[in-house]
PDB file of N, CA and C in Angstrom:
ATOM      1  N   UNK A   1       0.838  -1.172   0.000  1.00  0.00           N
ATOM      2  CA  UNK A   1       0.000   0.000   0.000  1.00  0.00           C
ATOM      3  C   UNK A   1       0.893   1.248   0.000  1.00  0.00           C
ATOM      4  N   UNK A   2       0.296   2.243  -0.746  1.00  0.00           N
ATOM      5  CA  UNK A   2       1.503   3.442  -0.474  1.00  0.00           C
ATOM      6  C   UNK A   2       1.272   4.208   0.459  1.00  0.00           C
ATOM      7  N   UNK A   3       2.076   4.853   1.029  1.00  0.00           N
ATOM      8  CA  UNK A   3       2.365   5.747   2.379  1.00  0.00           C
ATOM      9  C   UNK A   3       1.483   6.673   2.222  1.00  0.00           C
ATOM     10  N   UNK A   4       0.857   7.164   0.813  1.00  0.00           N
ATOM     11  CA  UNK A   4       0.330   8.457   1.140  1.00  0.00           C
ATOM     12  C   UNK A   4      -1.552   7.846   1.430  1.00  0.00           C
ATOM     13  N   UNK A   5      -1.643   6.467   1.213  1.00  0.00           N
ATOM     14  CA  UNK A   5      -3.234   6.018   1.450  1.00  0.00           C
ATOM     15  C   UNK A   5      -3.381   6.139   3.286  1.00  0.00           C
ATOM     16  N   UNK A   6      -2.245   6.365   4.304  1.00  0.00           N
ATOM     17  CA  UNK A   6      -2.044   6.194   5.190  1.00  0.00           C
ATOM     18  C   UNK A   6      -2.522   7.903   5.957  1.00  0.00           C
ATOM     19  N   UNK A   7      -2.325   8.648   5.141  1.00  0.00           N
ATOM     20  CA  UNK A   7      -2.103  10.356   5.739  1.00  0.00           C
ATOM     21  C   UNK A   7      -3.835  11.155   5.435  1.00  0.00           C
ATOM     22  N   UNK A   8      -3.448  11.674   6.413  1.00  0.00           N
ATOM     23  CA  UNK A   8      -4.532  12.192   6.859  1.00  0.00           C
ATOM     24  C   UNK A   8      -4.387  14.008   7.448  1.00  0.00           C
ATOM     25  N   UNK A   9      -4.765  14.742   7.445  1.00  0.00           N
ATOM     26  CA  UNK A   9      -4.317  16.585   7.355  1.00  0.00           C
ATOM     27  C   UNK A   9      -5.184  17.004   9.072  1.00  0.00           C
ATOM     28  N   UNK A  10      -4.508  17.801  10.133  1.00  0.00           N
ATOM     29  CA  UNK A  10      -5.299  18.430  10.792  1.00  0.00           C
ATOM     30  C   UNK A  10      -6.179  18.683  10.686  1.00  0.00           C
ATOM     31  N   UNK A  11      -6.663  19.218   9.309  1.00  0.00           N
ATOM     32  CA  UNK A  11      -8.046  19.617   9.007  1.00  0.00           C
ATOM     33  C   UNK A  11      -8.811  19.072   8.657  1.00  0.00           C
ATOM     34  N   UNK A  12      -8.831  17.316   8.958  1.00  0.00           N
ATOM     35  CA  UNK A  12      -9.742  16.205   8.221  1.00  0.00           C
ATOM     36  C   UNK A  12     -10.844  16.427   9.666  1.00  0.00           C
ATOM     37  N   UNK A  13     -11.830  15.852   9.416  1.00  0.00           N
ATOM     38  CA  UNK A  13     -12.749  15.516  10.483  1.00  0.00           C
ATOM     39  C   UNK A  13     -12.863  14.067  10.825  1.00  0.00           C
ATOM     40  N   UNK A  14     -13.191  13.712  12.039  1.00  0.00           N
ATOM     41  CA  UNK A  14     -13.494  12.758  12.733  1.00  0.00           C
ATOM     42  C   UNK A  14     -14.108  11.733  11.316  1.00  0.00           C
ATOM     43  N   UNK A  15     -15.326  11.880  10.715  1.00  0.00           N
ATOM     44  CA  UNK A  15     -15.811  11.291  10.094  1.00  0.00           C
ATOM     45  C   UNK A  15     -15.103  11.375   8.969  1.00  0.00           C
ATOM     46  N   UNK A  16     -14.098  12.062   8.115  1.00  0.00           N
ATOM     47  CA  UNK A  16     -13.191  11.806   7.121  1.00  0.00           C
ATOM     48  C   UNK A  16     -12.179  10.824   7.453  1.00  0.00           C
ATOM     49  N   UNK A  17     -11.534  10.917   8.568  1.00  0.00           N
ATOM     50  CA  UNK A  17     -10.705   9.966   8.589  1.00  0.00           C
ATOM     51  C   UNK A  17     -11.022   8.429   9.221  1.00  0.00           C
ATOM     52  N   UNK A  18     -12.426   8.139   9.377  1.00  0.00           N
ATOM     53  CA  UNK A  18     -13.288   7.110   9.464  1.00  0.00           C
ATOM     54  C   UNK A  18     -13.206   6.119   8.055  1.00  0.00           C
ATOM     55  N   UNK A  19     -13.568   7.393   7.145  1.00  0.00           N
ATOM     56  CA  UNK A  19     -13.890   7.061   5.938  1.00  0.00           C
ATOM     57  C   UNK A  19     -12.414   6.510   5.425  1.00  0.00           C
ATOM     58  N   UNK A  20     -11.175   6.968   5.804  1.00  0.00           N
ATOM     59  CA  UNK A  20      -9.256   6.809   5.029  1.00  0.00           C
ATOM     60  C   UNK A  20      -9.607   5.553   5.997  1.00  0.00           C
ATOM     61  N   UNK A  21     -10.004   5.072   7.416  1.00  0.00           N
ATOM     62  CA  UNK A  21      -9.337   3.936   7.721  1.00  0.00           C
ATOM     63  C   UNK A  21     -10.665   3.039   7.561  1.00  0.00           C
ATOM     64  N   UNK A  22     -11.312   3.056   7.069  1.00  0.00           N
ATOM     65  CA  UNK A  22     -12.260   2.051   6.220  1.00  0.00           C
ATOM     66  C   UNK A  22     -11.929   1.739   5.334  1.00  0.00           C
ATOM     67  N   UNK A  23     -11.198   3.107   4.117  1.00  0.00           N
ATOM     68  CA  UNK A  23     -11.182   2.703   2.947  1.00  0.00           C
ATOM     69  C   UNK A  23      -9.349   1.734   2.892  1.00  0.00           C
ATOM     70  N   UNK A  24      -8.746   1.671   3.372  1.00  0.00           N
ATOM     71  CA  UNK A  24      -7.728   1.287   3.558  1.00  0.00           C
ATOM     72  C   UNK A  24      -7.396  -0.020   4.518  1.00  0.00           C
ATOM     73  N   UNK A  25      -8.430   0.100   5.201  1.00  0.00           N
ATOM     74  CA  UNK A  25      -8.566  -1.542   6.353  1.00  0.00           C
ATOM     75  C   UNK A  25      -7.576  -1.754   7.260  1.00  0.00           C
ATOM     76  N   UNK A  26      -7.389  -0.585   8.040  1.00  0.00           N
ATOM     77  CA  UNK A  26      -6.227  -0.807   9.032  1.00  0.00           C
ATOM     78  C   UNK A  26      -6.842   0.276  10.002  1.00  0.00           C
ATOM     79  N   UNK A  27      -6.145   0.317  11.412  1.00  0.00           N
ATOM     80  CA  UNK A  27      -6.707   0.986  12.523  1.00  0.00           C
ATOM     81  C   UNK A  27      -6.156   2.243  13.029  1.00  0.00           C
ATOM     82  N   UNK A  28      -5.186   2.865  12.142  1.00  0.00           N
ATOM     83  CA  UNK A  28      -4.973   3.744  12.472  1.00  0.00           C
ATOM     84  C   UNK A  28      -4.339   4.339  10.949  1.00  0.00           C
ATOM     85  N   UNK A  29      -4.175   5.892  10.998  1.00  0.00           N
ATOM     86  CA  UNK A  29      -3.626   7.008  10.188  1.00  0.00           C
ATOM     87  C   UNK A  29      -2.356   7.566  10.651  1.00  0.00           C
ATOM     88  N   UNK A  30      -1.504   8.439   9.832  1.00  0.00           N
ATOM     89  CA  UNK A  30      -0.826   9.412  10.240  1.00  0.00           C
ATOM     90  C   UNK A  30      -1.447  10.793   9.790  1.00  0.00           C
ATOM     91  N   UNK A  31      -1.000  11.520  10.735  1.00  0.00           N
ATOM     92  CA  UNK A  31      -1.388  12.663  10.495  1.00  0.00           C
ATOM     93  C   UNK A  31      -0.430  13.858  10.172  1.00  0.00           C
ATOM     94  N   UNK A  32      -0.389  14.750   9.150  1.00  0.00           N
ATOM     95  CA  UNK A  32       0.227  15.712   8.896  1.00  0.00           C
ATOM     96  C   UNK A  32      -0.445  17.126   8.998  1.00  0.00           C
ATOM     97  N   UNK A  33       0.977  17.942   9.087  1.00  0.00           N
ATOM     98  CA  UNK A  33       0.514  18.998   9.466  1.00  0.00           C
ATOM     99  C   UNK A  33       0.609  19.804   8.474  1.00  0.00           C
ATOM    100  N   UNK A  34       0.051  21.429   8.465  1.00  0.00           N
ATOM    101  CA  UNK A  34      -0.188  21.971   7.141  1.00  0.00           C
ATOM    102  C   UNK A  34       1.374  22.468   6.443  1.00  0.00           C
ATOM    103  N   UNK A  35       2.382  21.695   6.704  1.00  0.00           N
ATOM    104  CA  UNK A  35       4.009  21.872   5.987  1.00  0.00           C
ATOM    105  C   UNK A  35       4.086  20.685   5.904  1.00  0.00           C
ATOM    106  N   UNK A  36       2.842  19.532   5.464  1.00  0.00           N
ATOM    107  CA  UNK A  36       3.280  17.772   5.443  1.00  0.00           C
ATOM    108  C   UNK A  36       4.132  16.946   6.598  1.00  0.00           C
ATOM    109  N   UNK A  37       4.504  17.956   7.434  1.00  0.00           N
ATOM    110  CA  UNK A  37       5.412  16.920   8.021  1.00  0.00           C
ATOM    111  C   UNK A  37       4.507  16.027   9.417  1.00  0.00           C
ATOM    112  N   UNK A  38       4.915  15.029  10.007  1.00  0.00           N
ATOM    113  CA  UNK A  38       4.304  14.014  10.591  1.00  0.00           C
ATOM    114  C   UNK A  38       4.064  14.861  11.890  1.00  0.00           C
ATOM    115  N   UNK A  39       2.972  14.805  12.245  1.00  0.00           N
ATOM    116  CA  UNK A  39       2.407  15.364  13.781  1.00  0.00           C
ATOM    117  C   UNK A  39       1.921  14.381  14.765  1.00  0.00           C
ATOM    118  N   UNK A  40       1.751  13.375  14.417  1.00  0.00           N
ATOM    119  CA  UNK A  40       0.857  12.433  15.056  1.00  0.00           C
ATOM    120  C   UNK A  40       0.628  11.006  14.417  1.00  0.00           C
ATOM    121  N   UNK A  41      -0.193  10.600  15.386  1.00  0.00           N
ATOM    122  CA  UNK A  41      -1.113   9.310  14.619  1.00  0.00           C
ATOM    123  C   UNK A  41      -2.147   9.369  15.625  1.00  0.00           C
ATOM    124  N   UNK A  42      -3.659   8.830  15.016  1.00  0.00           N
ATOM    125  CA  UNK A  42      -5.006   9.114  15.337  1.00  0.00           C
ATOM    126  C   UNK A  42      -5.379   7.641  14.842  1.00  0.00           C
ATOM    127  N   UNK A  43      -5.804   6.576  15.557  1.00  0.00           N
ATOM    128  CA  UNK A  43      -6.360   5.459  15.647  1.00  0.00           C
ATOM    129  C   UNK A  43      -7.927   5.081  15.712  1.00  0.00           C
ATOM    130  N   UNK A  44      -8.420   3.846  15.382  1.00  0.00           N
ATOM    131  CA  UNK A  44      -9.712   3.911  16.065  1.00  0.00           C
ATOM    132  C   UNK A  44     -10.081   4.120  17.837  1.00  0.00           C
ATOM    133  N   UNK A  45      -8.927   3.819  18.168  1.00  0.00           N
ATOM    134  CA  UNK A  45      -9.269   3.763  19.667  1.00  0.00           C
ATOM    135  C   UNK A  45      -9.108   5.456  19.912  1.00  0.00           C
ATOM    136  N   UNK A  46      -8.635   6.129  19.628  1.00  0.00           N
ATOM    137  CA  UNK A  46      -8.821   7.672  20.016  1.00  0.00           C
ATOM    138  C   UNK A  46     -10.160   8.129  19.250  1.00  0.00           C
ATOM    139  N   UNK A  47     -10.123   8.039  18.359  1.00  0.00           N
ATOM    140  CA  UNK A  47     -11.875   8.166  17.856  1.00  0.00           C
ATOM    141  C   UNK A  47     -12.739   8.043  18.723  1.00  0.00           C
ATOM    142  N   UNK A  48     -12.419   6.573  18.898  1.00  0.00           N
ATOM    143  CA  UNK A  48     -13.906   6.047  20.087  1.00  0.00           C
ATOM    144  C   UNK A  48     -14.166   7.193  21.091  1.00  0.00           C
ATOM    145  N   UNK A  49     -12.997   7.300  21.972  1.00  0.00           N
ATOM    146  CA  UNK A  49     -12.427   7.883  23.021  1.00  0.00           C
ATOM    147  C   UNK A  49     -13.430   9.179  22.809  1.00  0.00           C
ATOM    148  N   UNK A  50     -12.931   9.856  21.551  1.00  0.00           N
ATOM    149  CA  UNK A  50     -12.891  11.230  21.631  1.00  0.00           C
ATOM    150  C   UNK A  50     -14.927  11.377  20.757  1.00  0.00           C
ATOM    151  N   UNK A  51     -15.623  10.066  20.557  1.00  0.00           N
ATOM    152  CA  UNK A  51     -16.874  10.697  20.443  1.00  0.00           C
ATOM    153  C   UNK A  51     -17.567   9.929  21.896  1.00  0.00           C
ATOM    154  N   UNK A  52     -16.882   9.275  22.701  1.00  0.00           N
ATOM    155  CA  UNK A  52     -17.748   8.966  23.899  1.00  0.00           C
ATOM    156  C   UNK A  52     -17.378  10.576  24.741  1.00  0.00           C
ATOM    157  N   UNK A  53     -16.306  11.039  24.484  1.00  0.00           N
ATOM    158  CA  UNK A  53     -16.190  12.429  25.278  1.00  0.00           C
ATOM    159  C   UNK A  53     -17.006  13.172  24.559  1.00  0.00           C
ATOM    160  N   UNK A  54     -17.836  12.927  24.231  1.00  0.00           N
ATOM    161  CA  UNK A  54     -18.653  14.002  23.531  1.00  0.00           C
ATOM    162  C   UNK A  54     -18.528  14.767  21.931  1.00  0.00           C
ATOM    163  N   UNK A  55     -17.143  14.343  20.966  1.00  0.00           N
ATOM    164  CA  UNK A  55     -17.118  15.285  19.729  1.00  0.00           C
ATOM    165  C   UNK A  55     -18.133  14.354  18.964  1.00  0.00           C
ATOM    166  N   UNK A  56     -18.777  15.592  17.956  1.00  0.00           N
ATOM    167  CA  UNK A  56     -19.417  14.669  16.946  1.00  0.00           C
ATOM    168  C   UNK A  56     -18.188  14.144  15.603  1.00  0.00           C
ATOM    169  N   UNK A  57     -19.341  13.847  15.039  1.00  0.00           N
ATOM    170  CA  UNK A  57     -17.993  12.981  13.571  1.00  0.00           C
ATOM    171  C   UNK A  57     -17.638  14.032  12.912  1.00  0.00           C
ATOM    172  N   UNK A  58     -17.898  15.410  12.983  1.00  0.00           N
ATOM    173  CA  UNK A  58     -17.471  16.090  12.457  1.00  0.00           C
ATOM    174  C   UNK A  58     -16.559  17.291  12.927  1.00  0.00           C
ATOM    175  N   UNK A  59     -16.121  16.964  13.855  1.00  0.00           N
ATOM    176  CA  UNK A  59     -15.435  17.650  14.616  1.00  0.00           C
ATOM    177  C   UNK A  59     -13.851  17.441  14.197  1.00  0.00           C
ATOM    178  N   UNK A  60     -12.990  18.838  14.319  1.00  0.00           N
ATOM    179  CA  UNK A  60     -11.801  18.734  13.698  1.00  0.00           C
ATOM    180  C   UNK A  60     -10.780  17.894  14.608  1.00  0.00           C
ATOM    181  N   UNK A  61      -9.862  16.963  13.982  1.00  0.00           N
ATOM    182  CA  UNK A  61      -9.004  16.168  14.740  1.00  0.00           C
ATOM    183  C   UNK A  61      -7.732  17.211  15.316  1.00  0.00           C
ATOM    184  N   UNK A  62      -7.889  18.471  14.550  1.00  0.00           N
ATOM    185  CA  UNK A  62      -6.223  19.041  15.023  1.00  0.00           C
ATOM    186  C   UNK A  62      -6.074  19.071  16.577  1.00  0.00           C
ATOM    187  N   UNK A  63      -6.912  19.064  17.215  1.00  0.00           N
ATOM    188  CA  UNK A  63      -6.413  18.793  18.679  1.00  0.00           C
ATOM    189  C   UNK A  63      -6.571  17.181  19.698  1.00  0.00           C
ATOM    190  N   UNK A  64      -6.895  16.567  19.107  1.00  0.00           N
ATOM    191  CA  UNK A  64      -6.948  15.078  19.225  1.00  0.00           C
ATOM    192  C   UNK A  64      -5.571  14.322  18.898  1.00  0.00           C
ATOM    193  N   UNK A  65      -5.049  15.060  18.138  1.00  0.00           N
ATOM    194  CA  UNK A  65      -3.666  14.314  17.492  1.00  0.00           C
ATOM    195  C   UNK A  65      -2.461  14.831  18.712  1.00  0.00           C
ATOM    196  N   UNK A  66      -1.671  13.697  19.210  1.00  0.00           N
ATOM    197  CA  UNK A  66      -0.577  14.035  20.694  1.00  0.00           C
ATOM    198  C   UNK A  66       0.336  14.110  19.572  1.00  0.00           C
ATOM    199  N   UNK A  67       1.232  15.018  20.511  1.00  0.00           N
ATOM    200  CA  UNK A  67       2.563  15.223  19.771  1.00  0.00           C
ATOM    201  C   UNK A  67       3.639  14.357  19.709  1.00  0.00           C
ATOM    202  N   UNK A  68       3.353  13.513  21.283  1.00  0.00           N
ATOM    203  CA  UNK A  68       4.468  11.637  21.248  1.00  0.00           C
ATOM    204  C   UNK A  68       3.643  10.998  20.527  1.00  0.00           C
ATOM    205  N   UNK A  69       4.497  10.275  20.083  1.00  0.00           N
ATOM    206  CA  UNK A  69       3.886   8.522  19.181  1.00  0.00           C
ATOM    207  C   UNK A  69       5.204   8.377  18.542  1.00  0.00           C
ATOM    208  N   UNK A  70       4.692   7.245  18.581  1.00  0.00           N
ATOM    209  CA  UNK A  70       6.131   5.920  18.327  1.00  0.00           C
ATOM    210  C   UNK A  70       6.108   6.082  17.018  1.00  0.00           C
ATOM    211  N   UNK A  71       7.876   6.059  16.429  1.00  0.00           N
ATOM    212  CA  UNK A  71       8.246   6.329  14.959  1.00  0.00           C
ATOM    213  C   UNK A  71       9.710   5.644  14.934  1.00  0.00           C
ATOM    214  N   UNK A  72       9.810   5.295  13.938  1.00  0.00           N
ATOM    215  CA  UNK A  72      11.205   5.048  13.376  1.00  0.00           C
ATOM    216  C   UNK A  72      11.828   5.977  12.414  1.00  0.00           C
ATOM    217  N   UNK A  73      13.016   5.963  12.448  1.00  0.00           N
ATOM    218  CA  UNK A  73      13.909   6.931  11.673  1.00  0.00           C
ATOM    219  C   UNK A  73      14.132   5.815  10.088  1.00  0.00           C
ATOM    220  N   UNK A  74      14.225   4.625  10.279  1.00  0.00           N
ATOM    221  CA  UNK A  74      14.115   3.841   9.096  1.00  0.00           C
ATOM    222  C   UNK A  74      13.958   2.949   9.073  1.00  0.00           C
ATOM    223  N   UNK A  75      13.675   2.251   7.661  1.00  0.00           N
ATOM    224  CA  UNK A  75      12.540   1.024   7.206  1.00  0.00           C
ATOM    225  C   UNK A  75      12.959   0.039   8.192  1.00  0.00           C
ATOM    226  N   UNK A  76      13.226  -0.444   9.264  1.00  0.00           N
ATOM    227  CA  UNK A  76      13.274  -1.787  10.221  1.00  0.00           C
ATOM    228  C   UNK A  76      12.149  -2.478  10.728  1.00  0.00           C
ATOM    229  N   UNK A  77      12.048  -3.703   9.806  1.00  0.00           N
ATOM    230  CA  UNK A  77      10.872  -4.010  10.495  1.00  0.00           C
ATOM    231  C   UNK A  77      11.045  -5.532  11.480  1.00  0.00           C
ATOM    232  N   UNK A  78      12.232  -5.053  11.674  1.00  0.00           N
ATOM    233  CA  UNK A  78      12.653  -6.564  12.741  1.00  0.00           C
ATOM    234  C   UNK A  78      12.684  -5.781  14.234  1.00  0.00           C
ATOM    235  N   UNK A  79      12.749  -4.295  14.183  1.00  0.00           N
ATOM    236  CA  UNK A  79      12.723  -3.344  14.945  1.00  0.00           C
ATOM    237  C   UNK A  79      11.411  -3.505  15.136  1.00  0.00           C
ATOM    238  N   UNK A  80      10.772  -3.111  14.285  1.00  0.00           N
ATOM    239  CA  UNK A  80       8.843  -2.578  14.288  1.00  0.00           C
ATOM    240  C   UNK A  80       8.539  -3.445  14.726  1.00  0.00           C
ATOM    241  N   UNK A  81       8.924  -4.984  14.851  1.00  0.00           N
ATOM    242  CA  UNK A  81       8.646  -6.164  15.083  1.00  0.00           C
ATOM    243  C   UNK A  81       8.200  -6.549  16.516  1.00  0.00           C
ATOM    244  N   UNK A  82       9.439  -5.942  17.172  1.00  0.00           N
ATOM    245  CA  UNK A  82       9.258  -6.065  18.598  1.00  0.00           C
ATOM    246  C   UNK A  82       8.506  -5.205  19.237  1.00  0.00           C
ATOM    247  N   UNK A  83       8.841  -3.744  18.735  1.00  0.00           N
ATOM    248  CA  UNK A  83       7.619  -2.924  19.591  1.00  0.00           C
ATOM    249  C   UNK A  83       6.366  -3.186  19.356  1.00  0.00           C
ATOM    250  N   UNK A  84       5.887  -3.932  17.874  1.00  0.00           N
ATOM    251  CA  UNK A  84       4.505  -4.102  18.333  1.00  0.00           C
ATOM    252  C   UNK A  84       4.242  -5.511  19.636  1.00  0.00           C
ATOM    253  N   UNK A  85       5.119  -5.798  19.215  1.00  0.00           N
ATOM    254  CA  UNK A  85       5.304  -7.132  20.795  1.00  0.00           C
ATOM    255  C   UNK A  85       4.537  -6.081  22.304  1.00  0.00           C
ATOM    256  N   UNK A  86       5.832  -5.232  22.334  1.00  0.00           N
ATOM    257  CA  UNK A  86       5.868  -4.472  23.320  1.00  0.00           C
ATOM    258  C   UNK A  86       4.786  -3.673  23.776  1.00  0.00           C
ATOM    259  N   UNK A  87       4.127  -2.618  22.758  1.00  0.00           N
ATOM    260  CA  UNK A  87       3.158  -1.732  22.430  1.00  0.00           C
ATOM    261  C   UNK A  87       1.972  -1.833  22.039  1.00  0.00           C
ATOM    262  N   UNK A  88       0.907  -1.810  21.913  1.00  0.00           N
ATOM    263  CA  UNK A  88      -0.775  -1.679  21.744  1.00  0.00           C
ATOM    264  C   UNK A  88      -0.638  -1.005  20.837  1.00  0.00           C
ATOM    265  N   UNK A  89      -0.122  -0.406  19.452  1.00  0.00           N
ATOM    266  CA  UNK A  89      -0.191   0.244  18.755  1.00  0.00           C
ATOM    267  C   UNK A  89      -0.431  -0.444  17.008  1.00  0.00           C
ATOM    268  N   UNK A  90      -1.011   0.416  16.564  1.00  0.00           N
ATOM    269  CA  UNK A  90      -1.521  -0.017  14.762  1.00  0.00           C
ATOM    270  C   UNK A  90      -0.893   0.610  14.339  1.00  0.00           C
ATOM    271  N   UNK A  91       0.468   1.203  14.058  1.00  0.00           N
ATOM    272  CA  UNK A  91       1.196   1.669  12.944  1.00  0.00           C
ATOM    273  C   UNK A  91       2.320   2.426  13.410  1.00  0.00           C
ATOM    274  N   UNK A  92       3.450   2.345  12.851  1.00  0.00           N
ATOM    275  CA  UNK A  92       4.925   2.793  13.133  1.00  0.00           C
ATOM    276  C   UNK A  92       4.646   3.911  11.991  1.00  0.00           C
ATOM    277  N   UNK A  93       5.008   5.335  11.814  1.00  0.00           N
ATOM    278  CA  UNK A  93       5.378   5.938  10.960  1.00  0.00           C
ATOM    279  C   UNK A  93       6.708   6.189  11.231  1.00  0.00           C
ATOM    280  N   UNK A  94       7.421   6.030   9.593  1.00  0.00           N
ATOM    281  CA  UNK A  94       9.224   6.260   9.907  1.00  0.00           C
ATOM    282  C   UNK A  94       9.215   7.589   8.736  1.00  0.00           C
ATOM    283  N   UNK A  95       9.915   8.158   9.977  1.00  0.00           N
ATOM    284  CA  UNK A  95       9.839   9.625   9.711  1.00  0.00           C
ATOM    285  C   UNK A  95      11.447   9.821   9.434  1.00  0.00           C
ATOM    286  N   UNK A  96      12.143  10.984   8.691  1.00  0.00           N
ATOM    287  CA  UNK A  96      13.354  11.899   8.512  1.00  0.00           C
ATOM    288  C   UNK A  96      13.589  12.570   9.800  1.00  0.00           C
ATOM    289  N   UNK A  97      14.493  12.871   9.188  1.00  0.00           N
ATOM    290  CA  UNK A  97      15.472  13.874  10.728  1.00  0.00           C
ATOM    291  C   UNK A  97      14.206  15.478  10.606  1.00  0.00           C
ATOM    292  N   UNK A  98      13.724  15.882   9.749  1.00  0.00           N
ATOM    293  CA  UNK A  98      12.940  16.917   9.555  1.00  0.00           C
ATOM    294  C   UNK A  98      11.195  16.305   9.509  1.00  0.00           C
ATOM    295  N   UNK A  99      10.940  15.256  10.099  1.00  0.00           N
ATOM    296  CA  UNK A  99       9.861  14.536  10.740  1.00  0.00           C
ATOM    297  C   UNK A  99       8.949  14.707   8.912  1.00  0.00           C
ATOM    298  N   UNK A 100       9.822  14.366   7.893  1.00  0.00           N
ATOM    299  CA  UNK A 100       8.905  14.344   6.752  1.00  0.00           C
ATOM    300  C   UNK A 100       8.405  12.418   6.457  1.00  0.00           C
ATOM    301  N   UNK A 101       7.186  11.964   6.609  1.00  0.00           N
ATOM    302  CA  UNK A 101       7.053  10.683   6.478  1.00  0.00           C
ATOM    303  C   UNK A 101       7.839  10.108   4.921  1.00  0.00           C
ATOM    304  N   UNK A 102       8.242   8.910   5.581  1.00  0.00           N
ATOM    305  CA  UNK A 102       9.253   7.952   4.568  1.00  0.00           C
ATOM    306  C   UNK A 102       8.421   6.855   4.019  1.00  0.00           C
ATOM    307  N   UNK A 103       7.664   6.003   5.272  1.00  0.00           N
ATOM    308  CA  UNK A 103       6.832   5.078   5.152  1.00  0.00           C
ATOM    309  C   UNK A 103       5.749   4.788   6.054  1.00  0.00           C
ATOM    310  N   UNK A 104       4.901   3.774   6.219  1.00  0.00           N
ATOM    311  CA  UNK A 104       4.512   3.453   7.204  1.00  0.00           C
ATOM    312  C   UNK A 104       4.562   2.053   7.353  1.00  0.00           C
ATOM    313  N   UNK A 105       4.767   1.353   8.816  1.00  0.00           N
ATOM    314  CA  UNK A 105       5.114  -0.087   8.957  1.00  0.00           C
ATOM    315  C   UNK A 105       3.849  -0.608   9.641  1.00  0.00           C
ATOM    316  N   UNK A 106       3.373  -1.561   9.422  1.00  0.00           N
ATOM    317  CA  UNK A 106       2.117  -1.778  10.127  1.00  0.00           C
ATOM    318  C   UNK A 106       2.084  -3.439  10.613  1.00  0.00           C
ATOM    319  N   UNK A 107       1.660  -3.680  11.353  1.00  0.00           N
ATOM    320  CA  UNK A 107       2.158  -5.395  12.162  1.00  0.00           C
ATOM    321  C   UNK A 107       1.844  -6.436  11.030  1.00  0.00           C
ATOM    322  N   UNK A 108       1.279  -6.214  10.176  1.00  0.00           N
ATOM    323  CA  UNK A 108       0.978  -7.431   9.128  1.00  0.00           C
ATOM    324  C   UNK A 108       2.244  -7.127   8.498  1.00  0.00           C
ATOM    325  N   UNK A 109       2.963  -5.639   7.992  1.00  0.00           N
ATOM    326  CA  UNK A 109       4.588  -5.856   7.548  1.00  0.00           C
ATOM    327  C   UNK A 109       5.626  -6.428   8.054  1.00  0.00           C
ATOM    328  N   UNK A 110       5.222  -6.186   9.495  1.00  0.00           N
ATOM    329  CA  UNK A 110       6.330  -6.732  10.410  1.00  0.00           C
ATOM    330  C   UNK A 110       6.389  -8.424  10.359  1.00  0.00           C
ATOM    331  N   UNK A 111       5.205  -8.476  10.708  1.00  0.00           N
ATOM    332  CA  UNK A 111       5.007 -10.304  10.913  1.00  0.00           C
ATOM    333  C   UNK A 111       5.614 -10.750   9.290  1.00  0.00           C
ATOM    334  N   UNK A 112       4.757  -9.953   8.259  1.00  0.00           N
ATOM    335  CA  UNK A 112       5.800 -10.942   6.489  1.00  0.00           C
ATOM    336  C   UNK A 112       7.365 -10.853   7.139  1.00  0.00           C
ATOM    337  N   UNK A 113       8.481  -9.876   8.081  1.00  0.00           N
ATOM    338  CA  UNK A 113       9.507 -10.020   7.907  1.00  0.00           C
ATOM    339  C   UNK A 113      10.047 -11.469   8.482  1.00  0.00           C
ATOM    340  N   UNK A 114       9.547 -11.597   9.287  1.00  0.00           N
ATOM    341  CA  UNK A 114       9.664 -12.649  10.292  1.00  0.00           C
ATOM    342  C   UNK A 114       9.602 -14.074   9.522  1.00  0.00           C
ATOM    343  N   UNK A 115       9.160 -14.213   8.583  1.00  0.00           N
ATOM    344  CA  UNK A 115       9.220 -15.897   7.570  1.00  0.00           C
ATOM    345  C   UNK A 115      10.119 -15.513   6.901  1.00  0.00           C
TER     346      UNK A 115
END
């Protein structure tokens, strides 16, 4: 899949980026900011979160998205491998030294490295 079916803009809404991780079949996005570079990642489980707190689906994600989340600097997915061991998380974005996304690694990549 390519990296950019993965990205998603501050200015998407709750219910747009419903629609990127439906249309794509995985549980989480990255998110960029309005200079492209990586700000975040926004999952189904922060969704949930953030319409049992009350937002509707149309409510803007730019403040839903945390500024920590787990990233790699490059393609390792014997690396990605273990933190999803480690971590509860749906997607590694591997970001540049100037946080511009490279790829995204997701546990079904990790697990093909492993055979």
């Amino acid at each position: 899949m390519n990296k950019k079916d993965f990205c998603v803009t501050t200015k998407y809404t709750l219910l747009e980026v419903m629609n990127v991780i439906e249309k794509i079949r995985e549980r989480g996005v990255v998110v960029l900011n309005e200079n492209g570079k990586v700000c975040g990642v926004l999952t189904l489980g922060d969704i949930i979160h953030a319409l049992v707190e009350g937002k509707t689906i149309y409510a803007s994600i730019e403040k839903l998205t945390k500024p920590s989340f787990i990233y790699l600097n490059e393609i390792d997915c014997q690396k990605a491998f273990a933190i999803f061991q480690q971590k509860n998380i749906s997607l590694i974005p591997v970001i540049d030294e100037n946080n511009y996304l490279i790829d995204v690694i997701t546990p079904r990549d990790a697990m093909r490295s492993q055979n």
